[in-house]
Protein backbone atom coordinates (compact mmCIF):
# COMPACT_ATOMS: atom_id res chain seq x y z
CA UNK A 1 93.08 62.06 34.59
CA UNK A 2 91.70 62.03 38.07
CA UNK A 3 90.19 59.02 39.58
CA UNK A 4 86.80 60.81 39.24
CA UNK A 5 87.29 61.58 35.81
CA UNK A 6 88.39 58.16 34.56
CA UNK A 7 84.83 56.66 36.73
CA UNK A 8 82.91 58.83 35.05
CA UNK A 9 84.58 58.28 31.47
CA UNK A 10 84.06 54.64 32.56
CA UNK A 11 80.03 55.37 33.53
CA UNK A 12 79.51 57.17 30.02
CA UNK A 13 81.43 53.93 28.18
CA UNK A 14 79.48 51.29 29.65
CA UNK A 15 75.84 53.18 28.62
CA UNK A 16 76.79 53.67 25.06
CA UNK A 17 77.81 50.23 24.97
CA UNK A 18 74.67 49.33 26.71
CA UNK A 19 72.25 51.50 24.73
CA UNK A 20 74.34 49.45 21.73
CA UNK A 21 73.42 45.95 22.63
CA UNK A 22 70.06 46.84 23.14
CA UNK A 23 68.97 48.86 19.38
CA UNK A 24 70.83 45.48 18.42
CA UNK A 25 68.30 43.11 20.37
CA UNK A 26 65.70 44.92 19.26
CA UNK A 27 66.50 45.16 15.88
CA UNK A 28 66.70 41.40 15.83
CA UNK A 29 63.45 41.56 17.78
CA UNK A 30 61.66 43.40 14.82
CA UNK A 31 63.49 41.48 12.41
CA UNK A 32 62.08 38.20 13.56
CA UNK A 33 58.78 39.36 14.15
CA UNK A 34 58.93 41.00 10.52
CA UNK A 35 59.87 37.44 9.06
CA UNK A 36 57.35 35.74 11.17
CA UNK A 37 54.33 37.56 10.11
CA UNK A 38 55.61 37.22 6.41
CA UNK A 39 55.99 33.21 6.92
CA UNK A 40 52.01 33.79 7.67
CA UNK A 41 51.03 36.59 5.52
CA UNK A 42 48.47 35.09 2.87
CA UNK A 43 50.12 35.79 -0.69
CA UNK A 44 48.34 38.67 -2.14
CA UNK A 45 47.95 36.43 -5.32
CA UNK A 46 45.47 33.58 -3.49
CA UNK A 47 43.16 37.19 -2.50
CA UNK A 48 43.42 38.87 -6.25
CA UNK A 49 39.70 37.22 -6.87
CA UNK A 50 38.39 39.44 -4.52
CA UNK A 51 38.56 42.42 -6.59
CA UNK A 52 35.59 40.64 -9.00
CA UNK A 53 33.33 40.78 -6.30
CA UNK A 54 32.59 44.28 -5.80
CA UNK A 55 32.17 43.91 -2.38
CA UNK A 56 30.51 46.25 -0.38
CA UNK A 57 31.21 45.00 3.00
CA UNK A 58 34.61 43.16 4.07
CA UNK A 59 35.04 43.36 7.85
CA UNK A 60 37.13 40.81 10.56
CA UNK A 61 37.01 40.48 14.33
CA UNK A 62 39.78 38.62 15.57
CA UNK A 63 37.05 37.10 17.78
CA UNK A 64 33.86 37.42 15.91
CA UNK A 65 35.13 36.68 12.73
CA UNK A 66 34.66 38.09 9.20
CA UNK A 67 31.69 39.05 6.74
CA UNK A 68 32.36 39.39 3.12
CA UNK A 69 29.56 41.03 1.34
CA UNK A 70 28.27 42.55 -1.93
CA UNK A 71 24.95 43.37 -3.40
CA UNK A 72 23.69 39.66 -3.64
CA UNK A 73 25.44 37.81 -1.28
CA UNK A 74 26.24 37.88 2.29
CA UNK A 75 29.26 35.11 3.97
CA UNK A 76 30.28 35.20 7.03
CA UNK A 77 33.07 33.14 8.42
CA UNK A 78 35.10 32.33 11.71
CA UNK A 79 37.84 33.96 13.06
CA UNK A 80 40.87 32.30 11.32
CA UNK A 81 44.36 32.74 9.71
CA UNK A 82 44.00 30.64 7.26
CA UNK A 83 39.44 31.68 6.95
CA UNK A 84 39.94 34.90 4.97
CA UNK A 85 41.47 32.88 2.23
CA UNK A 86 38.54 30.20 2.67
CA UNK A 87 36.11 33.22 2.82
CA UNK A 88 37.41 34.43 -0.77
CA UNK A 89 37.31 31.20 -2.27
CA UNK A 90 33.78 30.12 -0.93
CA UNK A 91 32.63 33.65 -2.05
CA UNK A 92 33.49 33.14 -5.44
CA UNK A 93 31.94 29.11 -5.31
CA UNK A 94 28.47 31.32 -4.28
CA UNK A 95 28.95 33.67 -6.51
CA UNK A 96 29.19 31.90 -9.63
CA UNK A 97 26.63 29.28 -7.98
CA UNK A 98 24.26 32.04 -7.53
CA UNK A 99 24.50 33.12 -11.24
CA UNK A 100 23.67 29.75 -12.68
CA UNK A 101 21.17 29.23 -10.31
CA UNK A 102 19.26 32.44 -10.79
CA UNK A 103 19.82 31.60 -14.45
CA UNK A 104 18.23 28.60 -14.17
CA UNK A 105 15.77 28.73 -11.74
CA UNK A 106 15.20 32.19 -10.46
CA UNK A 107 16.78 34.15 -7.78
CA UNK A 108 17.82 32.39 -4.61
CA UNK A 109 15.97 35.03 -2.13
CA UNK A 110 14.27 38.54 -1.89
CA UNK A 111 17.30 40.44 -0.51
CA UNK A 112 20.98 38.98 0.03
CA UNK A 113 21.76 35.23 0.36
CA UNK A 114 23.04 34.67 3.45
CA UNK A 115 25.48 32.04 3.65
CA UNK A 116 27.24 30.94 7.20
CA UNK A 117 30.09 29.20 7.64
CA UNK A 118 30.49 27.32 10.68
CA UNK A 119 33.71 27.30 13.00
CA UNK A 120 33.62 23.45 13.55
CA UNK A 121 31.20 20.23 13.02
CA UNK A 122 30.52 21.44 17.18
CA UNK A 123 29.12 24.31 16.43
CA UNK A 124 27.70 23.02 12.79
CA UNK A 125 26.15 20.48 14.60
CA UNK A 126 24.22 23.02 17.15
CA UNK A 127 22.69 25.33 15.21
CA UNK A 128 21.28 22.63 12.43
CA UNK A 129 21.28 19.66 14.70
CA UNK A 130 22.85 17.85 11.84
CA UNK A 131 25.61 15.14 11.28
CA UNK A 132 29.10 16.01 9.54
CA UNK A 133 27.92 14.13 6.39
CA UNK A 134 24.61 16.62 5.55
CA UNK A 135 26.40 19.47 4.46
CA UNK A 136 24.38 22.54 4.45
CA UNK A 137 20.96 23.53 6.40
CA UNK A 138 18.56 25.99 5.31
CA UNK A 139 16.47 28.46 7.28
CA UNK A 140 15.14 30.78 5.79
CA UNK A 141 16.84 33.19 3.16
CA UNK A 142 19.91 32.22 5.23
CA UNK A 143 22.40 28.60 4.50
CA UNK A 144 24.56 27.49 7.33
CA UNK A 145 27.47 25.45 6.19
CA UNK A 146 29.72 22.66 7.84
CA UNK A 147 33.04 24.42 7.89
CA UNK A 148 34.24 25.69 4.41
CA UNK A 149 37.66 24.15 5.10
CA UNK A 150 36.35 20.82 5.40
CA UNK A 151 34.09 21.39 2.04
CA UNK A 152 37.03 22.38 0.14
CA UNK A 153 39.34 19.41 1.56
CA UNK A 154 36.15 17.11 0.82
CA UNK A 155 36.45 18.41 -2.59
CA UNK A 156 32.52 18.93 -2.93
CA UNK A 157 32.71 22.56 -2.17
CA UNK A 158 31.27 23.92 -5.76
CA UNK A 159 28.68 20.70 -5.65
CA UNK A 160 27.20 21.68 -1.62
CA UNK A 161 27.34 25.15 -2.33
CA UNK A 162 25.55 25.02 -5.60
CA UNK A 163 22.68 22.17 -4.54
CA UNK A 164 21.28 24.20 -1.51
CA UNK A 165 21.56 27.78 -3.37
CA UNK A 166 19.36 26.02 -5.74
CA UNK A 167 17.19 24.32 -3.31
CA UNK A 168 16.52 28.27 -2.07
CA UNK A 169 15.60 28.86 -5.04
CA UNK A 170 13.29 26.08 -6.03
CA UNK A 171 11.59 26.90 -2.03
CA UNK A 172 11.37 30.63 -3.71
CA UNK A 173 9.64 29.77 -6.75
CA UNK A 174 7.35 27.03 -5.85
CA UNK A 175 5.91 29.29 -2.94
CA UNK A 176 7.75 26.07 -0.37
CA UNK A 177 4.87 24.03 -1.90
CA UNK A 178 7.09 21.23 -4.19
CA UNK A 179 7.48 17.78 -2.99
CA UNK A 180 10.79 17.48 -1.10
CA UNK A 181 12.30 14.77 -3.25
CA UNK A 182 11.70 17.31 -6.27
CA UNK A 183 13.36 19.86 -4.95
CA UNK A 184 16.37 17.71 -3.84
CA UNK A 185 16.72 15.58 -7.07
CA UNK A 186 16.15 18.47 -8.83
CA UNK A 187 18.85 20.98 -6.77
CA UNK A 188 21.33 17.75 -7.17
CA UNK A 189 21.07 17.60 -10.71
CA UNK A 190 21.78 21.50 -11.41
CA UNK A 191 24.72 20.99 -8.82
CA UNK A 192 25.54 18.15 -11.49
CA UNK A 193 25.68 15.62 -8.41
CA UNK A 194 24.26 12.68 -9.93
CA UNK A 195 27.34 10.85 -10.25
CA UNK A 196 27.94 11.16 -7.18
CA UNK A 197 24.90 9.70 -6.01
CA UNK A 198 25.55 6.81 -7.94
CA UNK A 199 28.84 6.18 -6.66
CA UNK A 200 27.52 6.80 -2.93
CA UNK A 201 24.67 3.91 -3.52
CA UNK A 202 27.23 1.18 -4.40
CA UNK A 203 28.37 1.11 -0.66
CA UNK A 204 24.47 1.07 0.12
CA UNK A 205 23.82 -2.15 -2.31
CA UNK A 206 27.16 -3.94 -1.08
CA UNK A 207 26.11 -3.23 2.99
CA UNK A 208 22.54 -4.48 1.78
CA UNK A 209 20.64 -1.62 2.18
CA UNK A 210 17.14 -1.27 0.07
CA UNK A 211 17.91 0.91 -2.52
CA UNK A 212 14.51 0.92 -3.59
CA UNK A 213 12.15 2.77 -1.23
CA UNK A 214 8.74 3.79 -1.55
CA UNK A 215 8.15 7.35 -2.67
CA UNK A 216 6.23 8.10 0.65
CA UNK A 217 9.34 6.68 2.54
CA UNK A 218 11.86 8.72 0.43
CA UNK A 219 10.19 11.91 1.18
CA UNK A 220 10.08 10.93 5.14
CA UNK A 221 13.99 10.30 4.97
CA UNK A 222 14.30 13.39 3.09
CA UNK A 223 12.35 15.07 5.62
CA UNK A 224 14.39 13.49 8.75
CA UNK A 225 17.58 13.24 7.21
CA UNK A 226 18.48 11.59 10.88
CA UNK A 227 20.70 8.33 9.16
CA UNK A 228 22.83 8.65 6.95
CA UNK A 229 22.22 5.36 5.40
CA UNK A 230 18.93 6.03 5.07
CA UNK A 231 19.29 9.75 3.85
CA UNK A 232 21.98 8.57 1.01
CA UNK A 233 19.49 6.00 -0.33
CA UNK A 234 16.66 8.78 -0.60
CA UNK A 235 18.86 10.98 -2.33
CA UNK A 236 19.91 8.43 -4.72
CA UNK A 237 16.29 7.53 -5.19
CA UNK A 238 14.90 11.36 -5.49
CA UNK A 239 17.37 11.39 -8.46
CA UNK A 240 16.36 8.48 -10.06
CA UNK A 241 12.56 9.86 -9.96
CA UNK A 242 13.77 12.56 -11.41
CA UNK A 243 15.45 10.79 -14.71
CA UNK A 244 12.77 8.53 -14.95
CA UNK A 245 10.57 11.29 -14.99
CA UNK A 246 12.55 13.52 -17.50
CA UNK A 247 12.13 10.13 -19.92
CA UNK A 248 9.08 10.86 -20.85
CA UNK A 249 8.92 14.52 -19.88
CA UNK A 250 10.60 17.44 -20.54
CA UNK A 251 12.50 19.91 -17.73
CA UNK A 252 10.53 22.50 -18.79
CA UNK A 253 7.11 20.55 -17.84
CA UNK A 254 9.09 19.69 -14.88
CA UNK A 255 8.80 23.63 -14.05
CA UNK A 256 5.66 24.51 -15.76
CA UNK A 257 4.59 21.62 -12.88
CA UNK A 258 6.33 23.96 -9.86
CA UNK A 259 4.78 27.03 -11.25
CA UNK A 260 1.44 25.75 -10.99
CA UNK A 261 2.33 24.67 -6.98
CA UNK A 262 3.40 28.28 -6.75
CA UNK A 263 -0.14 29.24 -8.21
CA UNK A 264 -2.03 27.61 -5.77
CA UNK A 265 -2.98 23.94 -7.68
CA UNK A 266 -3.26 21.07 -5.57
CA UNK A 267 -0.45 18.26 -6.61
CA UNK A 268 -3.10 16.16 -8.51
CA UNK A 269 -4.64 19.38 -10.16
CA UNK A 270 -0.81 20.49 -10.97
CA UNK A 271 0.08 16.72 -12.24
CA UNK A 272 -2.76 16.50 -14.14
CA UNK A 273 -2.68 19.48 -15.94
CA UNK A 274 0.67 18.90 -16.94
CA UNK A 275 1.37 15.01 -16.84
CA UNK A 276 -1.94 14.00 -17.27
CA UNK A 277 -2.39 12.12 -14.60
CA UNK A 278 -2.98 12.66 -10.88
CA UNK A 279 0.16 12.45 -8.85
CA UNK A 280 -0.17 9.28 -7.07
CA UNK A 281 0.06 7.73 -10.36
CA UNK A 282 2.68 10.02 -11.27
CA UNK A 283 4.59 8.87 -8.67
CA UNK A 284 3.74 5.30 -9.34
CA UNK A 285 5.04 5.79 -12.84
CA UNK A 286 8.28 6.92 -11.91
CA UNK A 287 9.29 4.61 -8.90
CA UNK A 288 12.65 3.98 -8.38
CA UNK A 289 12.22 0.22 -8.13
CA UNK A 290 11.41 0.65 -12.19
CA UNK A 291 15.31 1.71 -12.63
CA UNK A 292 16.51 -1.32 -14.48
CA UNK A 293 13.53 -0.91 -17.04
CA UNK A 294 13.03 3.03 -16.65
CA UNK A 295 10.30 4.76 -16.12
CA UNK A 296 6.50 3.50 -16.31
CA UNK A 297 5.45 6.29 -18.17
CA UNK A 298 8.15 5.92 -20.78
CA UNK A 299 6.03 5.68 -23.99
């Protein structure tokens, strides 16, 4: 073979061997990048709820983020990994929330509940102007959440979710016209959160807090929901109205009294009519400063 020959066998050779190595580094390429999204792919098991939801919207932004949405409910959440399996767990928390509540009390709004979950306590913080520890704010026919993740890892996820759906729905059917510690107290006790409450005032008693407020000033801490100190005691103390209350009446006076707010009665003409007394006495009756004898009004 000529010495042109043999270069040019050489030439051919080396590209073969060349365009070998490199389907071989990319095939290891592709390989790795097919194990590494499967090391992050969600399991197709943690998303099978979905399919129960009959969604009618599911779209994600890798910048915007994601809204999940079906007939009755509305979530949005941020643009995560890990937030499209938050999303599908805190849909089904509002869904089944949403049931009881509307069960219960009525439906939550006119058109779709809007729920928002926030990205961080940041950006929590700057579109409710509240601390870490209040965990949902409502405006509207619209909730905006601390971050799921931190709900769920809280482990009061079903509780938060399922007090301020049925606070929307106790705004709803009272026209926005029931006292504030009503609708709190009685929000936290379809939410089943009265245990909790109880727990949470211990720390308040041993720190020597007054667990004992003055209805006006529990419905101003309610209101303000600024300290947390403060804020924990008024829940605490909404709740305890609320069972000494339920001593002597019944839940369903407790609504026939909202109903009559929704009407258009004043809070003494509502009270009244239904307690028989006006409601400064009412509330006199059921002070929380009663709690180691019950309530007043206790026959």
């Amino acid at each position: 073979m000529s010495r042109t020959g043999r270069t040019a066998t050489y030439i051919l050779v080396s590209m073969v061997f060349m365009t070998l190595l490199g389907c071989g580094k990319e095939a290891k390429e592709e390989k790795k990048e097919e194990v590494s999204k499967e090391e992050f792919r969600i399991p197709d098991s943690l998303l099978a709820p979905i399919a129960g939801y009959n969604l009618t919207r599911d779209d994600y932004h890798p910048v915007r983020g994601g809204v999940m949405a079906n007939d009755i409910i509305e979530l949005h959440y941020p643009a995560r990994t890990i937030a499209r399996f938050i999303a599908v767990r805190s849909f089904g928390i509002a869904q089944s929330a949403y049931r009881k509540v509307a069960e219960e009390i009525g439906k939550p709004a006119e058109e779709k509940l809007v729920l928002i979950g926030t990205k961080d306590l940041d950006e929590y913080m700057l579109l409710t102007r509240k601390e870490w520890w209040y965990y949902g704010y409502i405006q509207g026919d619209t909730i905006y959440f601390e971050p799921f993740n931190i709900l769920l890892k809280r482990g009061i996820a079903d509780m938060a979710i399922m007090q301020k759906i049925a606070q929307l729905a106790l705004i709803r059917r009272s026209g926005n016209r029931m006292p504030l510690w009503l609708r709190e107290a009685l929000a936290s006790r379809i939410a089943e959160e009265g245990e909790v409450l109880k727990i949470q005032i211990e720390q308040s008693r041993a720190a020597g807090w007054d667990v004992n407020p003055p209805p006006a000033k529990i419905e101003q801490d309610l209101a303000d929901a600024l300290d947390r100190s403060d804020t924990r005691v008024a829940f605490y103390a909404a709740y305890r109205m609320l069972e000494n209350l339920l001593s002597s009446s019944s839940l369903e006076d407790v609504f026939e009294f909202i109903d009559k707010l929704q009407a258009g009665s004043t809070l003494n003409e509502a009270s009244r009519e239904v307690f028989g007394m006006n409601y400064d006495a009412l509330l006199n009756g059921i002070r929380v400063d009663r709690e180691a004898g019950g309530s007043a009004l206790k026959q």
